[in-house]
PDB file of N, CA and C in Angstrom:
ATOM      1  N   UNK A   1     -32.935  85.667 -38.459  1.00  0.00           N
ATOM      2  CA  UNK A   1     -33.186  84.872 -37.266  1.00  0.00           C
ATOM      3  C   UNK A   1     -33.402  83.416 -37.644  1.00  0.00           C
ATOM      4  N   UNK A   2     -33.230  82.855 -36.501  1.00  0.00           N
ATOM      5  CA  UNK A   2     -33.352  80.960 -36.976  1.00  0.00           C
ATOM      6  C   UNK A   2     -34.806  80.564 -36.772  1.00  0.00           C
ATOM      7  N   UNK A   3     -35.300  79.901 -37.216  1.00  0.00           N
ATOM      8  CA  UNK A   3     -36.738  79.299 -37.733  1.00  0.00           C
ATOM      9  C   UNK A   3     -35.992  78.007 -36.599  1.00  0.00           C
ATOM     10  N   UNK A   4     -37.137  78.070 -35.558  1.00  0.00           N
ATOM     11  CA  UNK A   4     -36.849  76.952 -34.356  1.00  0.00           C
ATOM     12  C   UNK A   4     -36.933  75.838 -35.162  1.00  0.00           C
ATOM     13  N   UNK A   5     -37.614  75.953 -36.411  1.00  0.00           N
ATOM     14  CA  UNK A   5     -38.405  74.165 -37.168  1.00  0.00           C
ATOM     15  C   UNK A   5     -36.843  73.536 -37.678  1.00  0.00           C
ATOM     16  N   UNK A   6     -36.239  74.634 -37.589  1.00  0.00           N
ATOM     17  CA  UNK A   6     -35.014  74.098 -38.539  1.00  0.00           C
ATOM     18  C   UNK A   6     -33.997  74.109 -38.484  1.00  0.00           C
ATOM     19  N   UNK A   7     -33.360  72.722 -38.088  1.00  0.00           N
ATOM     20  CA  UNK A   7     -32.060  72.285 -37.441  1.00  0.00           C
ATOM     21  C   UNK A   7     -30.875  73.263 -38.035  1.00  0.00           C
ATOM     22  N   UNK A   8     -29.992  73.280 -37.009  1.00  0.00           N
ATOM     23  CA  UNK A   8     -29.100  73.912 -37.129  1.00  0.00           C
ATOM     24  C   UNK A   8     -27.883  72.969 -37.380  1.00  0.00           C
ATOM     25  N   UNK A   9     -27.311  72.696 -38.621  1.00  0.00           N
ATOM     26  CA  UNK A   9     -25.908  72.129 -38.788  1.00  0.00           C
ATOM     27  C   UNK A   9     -25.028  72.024 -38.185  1.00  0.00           C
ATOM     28  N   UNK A  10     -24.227  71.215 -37.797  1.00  0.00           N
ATOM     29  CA  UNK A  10     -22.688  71.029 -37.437  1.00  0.00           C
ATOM     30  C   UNK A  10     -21.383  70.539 -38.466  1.00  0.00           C
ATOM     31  N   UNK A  11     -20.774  70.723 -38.497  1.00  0.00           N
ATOM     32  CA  UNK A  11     -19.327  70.451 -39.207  1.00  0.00           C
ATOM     33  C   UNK A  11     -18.059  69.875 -37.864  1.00  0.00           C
ATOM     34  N   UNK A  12     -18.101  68.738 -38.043  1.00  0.00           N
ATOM     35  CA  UNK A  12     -17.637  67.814 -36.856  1.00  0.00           C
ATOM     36  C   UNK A  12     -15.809  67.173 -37.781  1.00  0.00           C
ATOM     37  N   UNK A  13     -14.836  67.112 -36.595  1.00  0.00           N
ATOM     38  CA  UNK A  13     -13.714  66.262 -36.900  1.00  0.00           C
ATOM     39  C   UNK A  13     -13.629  65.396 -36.263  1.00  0.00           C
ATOM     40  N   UNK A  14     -13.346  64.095 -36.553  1.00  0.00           N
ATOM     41  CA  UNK A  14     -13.092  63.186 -35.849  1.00  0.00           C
ATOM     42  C   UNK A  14     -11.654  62.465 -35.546  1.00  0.00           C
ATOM     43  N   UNK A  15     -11.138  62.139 -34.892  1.00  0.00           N
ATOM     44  CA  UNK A  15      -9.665  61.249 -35.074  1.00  0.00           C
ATOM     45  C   UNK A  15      -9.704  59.805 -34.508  1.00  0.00           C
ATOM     46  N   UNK A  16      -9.568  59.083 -35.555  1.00  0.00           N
ATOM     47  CA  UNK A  16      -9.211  57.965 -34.967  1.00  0.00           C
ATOM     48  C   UNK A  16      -8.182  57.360 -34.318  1.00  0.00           C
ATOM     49  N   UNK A  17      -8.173  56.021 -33.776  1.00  0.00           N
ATOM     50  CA  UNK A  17      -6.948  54.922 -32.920  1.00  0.00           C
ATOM     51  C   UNK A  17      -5.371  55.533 -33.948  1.00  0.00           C
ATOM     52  N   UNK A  18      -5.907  55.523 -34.887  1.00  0.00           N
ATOM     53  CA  UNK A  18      -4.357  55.831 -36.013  1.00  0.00           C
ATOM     54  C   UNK A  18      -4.047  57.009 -36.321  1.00  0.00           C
ATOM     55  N   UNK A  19      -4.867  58.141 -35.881  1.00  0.00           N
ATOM     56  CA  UNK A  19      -5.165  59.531 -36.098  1.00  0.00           C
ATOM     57  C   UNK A  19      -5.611  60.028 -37.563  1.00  0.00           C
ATOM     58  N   UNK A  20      -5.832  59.248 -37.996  1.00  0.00           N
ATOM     59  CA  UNK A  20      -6.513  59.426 -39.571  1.00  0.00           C
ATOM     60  C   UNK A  20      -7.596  60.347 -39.002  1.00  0.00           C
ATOM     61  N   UNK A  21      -7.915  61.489 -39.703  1.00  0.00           N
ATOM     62  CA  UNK A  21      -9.180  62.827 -39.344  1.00  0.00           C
ATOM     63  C   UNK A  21      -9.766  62.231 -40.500  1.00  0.00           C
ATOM     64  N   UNK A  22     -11.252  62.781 -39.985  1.00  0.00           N
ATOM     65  CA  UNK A  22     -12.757  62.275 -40.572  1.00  0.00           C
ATOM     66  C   UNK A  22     -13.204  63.449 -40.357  1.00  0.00           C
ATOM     67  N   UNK A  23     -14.148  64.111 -41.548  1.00  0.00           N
ATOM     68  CA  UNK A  23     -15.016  65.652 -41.242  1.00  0.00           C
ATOM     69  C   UNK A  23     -16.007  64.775 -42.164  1.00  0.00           C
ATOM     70  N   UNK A  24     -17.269  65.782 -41.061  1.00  0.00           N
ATOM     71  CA  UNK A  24     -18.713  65.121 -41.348  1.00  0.00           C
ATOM     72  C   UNK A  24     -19.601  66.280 -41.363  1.00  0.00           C
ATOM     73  N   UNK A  25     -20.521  66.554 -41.157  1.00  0.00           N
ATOM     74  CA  UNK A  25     -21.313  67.179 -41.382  1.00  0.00           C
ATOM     75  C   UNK A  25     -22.940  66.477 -40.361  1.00  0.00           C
ATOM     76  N   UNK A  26     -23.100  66.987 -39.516  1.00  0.00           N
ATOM     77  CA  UNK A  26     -25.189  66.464 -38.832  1.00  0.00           C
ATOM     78  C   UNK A  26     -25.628  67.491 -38.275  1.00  0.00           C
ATOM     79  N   UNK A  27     -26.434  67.540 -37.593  1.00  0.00           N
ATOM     80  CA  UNK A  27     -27.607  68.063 -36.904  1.00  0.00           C
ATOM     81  C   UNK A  27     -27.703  67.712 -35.763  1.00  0.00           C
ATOM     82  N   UNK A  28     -26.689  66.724 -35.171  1.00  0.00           N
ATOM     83  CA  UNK A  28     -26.861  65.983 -33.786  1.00  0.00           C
ATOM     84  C   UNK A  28     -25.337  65.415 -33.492  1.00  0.00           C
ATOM     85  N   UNK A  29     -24.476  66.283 -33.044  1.00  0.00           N
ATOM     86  CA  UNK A  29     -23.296  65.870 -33.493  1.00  0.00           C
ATOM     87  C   UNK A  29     -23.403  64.499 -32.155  1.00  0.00           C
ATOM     88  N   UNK A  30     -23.536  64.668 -30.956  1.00  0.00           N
ATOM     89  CA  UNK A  30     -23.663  63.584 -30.061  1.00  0.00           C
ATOM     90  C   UNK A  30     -24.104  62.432 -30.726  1.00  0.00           C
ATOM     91  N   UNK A  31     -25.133  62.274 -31.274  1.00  0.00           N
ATOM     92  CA  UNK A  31     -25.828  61.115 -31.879  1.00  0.00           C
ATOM     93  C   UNK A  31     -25.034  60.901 -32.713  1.00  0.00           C
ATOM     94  N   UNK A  32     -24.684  61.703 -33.607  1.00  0.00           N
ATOM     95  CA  UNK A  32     -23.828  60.786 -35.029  1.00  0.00           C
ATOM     96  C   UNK A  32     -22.407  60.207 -34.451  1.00  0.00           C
ATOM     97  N   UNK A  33     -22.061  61.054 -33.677  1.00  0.00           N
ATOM     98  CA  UNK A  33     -20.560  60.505 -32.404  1.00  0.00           C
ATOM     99  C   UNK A  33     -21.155  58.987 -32.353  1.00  0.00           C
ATOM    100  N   UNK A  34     -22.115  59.011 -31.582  1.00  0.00           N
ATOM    101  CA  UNK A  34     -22.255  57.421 -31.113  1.00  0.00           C
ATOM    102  C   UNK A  34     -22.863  56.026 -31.982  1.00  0.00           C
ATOM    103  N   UNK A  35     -23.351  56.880 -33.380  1.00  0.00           N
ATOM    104  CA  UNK A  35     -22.989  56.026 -34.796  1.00  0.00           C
ATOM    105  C   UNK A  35     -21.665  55.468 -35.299  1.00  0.00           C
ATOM    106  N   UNK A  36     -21.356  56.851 -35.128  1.00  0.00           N
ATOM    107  CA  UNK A  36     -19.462  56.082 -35.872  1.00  0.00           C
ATOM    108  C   UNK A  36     -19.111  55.312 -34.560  1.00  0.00           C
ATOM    109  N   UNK A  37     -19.090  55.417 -33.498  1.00  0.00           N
ATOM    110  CA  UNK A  37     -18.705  54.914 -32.438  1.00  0.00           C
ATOM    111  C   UNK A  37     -19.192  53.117 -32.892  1.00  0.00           C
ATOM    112  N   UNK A  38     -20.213  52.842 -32.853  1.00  0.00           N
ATOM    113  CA  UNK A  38     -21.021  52.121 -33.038  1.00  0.00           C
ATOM    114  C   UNK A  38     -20.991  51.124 -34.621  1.00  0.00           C
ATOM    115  N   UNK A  39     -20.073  51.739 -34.976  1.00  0.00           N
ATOM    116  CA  UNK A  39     -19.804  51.263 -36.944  1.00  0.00           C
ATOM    117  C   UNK A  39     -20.890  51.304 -37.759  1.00  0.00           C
ATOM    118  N   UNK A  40     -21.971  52.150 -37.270  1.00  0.00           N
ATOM    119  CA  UNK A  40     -22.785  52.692 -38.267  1.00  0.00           C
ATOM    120  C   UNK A  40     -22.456  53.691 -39.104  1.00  0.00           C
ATOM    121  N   UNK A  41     -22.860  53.915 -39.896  1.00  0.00           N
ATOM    122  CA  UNK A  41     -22.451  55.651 -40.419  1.00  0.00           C
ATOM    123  C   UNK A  41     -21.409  55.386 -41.640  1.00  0.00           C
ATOM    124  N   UNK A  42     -20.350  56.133 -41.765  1.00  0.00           N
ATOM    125  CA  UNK A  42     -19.522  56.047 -42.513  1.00  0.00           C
ATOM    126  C   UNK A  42     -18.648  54.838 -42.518  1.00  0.00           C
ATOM    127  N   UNK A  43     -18.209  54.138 -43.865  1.00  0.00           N
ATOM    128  CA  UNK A  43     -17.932  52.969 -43.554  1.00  0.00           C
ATOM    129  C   UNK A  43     -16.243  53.154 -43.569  1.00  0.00           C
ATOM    130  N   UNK A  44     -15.817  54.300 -43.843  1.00  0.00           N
ATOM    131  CA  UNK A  44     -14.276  54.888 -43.479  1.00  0.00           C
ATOM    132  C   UNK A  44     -13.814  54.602 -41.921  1.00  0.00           C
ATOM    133  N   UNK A  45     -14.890  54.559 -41.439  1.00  0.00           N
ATOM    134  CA  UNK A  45     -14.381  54.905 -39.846  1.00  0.00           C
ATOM    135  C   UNK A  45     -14.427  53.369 -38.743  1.00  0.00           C
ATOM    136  N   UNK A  46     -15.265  52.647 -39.907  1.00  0.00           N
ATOM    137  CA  UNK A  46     -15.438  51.048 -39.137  1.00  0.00           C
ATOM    138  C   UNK A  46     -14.257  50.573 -39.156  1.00  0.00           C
ATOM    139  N   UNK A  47     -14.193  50.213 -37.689  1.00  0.00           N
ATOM    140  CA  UNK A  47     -12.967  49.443 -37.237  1.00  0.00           C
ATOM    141  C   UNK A  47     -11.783  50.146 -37.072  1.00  0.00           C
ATOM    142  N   UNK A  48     -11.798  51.739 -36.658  1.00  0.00           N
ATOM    143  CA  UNK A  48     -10.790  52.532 -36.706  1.00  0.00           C
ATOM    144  C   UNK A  48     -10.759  52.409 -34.952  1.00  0.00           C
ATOM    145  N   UNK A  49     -11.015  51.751 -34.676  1.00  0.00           N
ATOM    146  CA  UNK A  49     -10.285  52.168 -33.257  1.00  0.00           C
ATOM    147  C   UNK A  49     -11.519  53.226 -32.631  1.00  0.00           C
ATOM    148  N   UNK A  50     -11.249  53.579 -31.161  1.00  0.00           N
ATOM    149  CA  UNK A  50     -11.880  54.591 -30.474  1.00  0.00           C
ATOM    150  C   UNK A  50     -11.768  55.640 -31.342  1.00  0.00           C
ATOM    151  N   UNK A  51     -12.915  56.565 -31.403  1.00  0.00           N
ATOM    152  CA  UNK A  51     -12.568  57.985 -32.328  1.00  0.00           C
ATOM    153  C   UNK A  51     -12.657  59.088 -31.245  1.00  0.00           C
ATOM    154  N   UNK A  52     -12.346  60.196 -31.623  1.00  0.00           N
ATOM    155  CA  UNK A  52     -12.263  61.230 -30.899  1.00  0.00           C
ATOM    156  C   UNK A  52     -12.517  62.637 -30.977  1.00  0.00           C
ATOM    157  N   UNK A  53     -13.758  63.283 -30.473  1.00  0.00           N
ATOM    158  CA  UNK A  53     -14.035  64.277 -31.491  1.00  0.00           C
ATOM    159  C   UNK A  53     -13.711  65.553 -30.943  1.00  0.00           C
ATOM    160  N   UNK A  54     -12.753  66.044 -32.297  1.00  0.00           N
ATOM    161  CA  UNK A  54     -11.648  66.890 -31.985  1.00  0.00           C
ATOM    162  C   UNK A  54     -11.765  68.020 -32.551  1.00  0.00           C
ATOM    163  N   UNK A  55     -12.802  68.418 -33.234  1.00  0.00           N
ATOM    164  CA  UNK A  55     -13.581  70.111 -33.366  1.00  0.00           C
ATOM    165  C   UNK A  55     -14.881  69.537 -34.364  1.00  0.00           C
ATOM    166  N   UNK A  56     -15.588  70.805 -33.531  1.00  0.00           N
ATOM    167  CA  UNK A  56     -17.220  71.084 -34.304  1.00  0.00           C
ATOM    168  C   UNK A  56     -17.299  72.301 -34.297  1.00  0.00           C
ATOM    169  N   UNK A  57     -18.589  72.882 -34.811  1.00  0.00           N
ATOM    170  CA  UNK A  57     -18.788  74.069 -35.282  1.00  0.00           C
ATOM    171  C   UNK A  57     -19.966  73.990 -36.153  1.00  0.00           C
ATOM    172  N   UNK A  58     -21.019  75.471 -35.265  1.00  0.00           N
ATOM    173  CA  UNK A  58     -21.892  75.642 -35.973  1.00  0.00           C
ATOM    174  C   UNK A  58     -21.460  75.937 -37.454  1.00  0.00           C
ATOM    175  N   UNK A  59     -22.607  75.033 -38.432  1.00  0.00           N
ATOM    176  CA  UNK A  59     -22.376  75.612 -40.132  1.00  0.00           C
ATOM    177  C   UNK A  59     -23.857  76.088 -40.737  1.00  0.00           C
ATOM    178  N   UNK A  60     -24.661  76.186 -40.377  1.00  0.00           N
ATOM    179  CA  UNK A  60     -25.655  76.881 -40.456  1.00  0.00           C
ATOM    180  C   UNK A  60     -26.353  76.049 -40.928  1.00  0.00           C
ATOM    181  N   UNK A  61     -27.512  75.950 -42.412  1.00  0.00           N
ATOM    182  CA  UNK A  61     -28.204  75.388 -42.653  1.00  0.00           C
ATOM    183  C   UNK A  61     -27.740  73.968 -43.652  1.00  0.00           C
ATOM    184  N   UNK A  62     -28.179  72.812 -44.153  1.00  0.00           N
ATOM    185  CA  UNK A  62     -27.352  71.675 -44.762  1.00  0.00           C
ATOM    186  C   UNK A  62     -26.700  72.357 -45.990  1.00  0.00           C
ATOM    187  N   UNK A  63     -27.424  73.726 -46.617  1.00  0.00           N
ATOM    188  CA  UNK A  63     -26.599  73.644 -47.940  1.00  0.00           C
ATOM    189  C   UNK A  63     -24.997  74.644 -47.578  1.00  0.00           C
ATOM    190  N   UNK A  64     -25.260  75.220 -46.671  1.00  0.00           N
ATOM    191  CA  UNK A  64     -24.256  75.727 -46.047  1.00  0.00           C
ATOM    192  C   UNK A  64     -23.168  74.985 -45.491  1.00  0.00           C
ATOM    193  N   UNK A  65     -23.654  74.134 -44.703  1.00  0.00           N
ATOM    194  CA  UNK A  65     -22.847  73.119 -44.087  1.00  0.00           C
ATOM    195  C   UNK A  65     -21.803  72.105 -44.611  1.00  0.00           C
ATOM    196  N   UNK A  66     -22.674  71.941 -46.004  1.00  0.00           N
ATOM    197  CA  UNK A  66     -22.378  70.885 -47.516  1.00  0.00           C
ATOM    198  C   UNK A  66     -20.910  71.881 -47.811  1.00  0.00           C
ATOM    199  N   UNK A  67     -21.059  72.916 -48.136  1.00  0.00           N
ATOM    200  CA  UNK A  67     -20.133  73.994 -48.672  1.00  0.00           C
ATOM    201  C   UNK A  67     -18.953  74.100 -47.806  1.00  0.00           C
ATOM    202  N   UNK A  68     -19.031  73.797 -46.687  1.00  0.00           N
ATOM    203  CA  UNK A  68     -18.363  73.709 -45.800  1.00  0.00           C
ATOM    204  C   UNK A  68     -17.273  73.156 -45.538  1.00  0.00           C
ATOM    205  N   UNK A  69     -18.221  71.915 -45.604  1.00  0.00           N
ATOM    206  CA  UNK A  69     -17.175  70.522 -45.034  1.00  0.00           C
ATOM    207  C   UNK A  69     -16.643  70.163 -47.070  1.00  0.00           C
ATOM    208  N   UNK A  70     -17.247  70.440 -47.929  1.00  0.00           N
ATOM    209  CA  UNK A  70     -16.490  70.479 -49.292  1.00  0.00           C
ATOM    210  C   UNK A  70     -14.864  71.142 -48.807  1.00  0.00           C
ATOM    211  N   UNK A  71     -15.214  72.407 -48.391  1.00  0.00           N
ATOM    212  CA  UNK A  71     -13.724  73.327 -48.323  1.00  0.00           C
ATOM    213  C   UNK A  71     -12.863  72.140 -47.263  1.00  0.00           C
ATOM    214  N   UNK A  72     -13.411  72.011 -46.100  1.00  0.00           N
ATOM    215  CA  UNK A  72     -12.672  71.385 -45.267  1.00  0.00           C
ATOM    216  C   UNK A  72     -11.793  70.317 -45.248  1.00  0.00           C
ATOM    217  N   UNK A  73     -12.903  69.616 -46.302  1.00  0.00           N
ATOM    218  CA  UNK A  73     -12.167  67.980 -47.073  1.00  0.00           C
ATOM    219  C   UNK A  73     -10.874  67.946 -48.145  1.00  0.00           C
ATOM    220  N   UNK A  74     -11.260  69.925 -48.740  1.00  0.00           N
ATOM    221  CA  UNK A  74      -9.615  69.735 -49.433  1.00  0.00           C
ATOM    222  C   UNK A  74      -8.540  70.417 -48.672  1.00  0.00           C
ATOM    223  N   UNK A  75      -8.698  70.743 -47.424  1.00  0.00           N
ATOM    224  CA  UNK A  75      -7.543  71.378 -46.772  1.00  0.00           C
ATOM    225  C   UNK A  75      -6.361  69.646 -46.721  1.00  0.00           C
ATOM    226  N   UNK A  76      -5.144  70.163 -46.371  1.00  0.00           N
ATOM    227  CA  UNK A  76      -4.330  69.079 -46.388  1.00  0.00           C
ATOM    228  C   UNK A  76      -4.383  68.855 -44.989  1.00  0.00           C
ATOM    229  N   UNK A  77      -3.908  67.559 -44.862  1.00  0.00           N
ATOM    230  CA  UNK A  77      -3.829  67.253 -43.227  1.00  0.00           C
ATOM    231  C   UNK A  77      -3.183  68.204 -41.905  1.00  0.00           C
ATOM    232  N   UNK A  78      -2.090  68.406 -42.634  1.00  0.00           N
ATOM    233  CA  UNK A  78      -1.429  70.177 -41.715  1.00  0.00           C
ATOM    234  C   UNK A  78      -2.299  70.914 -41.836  1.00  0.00           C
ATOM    235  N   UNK A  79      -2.896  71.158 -42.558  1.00  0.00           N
ATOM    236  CA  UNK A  79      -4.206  72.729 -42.472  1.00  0.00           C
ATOM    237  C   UNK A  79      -5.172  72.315 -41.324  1.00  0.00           C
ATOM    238  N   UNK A  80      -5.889  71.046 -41.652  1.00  0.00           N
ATOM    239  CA  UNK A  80      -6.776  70.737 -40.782  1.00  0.00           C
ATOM    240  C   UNK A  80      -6.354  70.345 -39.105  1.00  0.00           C
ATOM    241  N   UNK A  81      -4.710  70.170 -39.378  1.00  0.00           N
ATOM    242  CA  UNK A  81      -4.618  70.074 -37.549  1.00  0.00           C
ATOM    243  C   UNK A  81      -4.450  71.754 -37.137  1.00  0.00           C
ATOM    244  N   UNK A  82      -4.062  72.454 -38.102  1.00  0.00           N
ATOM    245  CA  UNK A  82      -4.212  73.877 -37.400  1.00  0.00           C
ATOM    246  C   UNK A  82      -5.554  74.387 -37.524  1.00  0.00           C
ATOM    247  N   UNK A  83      -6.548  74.004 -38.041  1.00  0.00           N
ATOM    248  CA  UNK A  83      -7.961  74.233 -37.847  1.00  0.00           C
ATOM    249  C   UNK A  83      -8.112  73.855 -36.299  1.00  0.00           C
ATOM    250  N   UNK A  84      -8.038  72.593 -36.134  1.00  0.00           N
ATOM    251  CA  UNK A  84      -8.104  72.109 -34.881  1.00  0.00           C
ATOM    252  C   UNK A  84      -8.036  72.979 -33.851  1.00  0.00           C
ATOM    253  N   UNK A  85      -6.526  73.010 -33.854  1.00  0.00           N
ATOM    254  CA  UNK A  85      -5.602  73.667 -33.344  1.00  0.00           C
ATOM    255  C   UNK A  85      -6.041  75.156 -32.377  1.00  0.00           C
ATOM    256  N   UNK A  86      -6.693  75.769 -33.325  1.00  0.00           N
ATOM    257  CA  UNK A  86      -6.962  77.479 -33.328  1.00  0.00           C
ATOM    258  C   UNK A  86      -8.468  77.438 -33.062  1.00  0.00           C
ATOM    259  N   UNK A  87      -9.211  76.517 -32.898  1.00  0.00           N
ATOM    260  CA  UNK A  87     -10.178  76.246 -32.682  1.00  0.00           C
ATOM    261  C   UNK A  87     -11.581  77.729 -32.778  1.00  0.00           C
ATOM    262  N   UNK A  88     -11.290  78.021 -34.145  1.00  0.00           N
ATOM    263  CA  UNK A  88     -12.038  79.502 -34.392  1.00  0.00           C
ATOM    264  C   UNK A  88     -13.499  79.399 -34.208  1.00  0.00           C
ATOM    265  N   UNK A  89     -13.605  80.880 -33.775  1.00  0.00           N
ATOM    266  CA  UNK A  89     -15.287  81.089 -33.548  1.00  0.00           C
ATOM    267  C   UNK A  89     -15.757  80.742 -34.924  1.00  0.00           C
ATOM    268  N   UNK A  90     -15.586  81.537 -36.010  1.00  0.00           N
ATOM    269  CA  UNK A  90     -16.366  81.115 -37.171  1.00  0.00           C
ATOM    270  C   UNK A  90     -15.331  80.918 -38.469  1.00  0.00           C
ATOM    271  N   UNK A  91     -15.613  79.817 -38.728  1.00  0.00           N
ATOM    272  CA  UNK A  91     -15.116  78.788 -39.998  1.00  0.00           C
ATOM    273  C   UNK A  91     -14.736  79.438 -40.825  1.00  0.00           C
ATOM    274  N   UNK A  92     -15.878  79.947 -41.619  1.00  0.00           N
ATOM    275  CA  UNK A  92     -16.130  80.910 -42.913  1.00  0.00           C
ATOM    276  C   UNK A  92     -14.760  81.735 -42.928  1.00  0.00           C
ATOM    277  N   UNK A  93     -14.792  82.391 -42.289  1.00  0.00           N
ATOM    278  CA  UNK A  93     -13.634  83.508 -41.419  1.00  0.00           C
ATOM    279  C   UNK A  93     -12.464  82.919 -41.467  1.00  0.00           C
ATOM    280  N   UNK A  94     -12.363  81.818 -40.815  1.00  0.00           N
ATOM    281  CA  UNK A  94     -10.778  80.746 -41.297  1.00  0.00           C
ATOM    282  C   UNK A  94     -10.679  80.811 -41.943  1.00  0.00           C
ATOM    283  N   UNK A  95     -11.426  80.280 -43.094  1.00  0.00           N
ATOM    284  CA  UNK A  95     -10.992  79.786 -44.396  1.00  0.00           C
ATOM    285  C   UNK A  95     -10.631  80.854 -45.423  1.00  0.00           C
ATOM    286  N   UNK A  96     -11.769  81.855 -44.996  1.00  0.00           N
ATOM    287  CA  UNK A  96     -11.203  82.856 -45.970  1.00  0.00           C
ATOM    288  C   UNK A  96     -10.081  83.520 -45.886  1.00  0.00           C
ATOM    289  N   UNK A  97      -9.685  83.661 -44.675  1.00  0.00           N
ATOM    290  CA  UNK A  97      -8.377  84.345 -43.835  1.00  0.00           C
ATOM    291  C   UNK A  97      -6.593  83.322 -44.522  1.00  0.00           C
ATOM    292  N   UNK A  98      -7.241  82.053 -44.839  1.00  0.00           N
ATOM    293  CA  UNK A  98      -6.316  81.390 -45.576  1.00  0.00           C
ATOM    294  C   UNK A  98      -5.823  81.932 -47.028  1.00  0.00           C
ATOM    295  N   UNK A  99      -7.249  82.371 -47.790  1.00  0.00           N
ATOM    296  CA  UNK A  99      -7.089  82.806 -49.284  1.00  0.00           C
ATOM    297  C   UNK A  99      -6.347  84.525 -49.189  1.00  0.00           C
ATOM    298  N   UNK A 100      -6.312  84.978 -47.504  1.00  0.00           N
ATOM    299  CA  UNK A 100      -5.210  86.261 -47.788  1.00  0.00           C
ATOM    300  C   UNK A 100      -4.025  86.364 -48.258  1.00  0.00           C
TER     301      UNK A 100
END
């Protein structure tokens, strides 16, 4: 069971004005939206144009989440628009469903 004290992760994509994808990782995906929005945050994403956030997903706790968005960051750009794409209940499950 989840311990209310303790945030629950997200694993967020973003697309920018040029469609360049951004995967992040918070606890507040709204709030960190309106960081990058804002050119706080990652300095990849300053000055990219409007962004657009184009899948999230619970990832459980940060070290989980970390593990996560690691796998996510080496999918190639085709993998990650069919992540998008298929918009799966659980991640884990994608990814492993790839290594079949």
């Amino acid at each position: 069971m989840d311990n209310p004290g303790t945030p629950v992760w997200q694993l967020y994509i973003l697309r920018t004005a040029s469609g360049m994808l951004y995967t992040g990782i918070t606890n507040d995906v709204a709030r960190r939206l309106l960081q990058h929005q804002q050119g706080k945050g990652a300095k990849a994403l300053r000055g990219k144009g409007p962004l657009a956030l184009i899948f999230h997903c619970e990832a459980g706790d940060r070290s989980s989440a970390s593990k996560l968005e690691y796998q996510v960051k080496q999918l190639k750009r085709q993998d990650k628009i069919r992540l998008v794409e298929s918009q799966p209940v659980s991640l884990p499950q994608w990814l492993a469903s790839r290594n079949d």
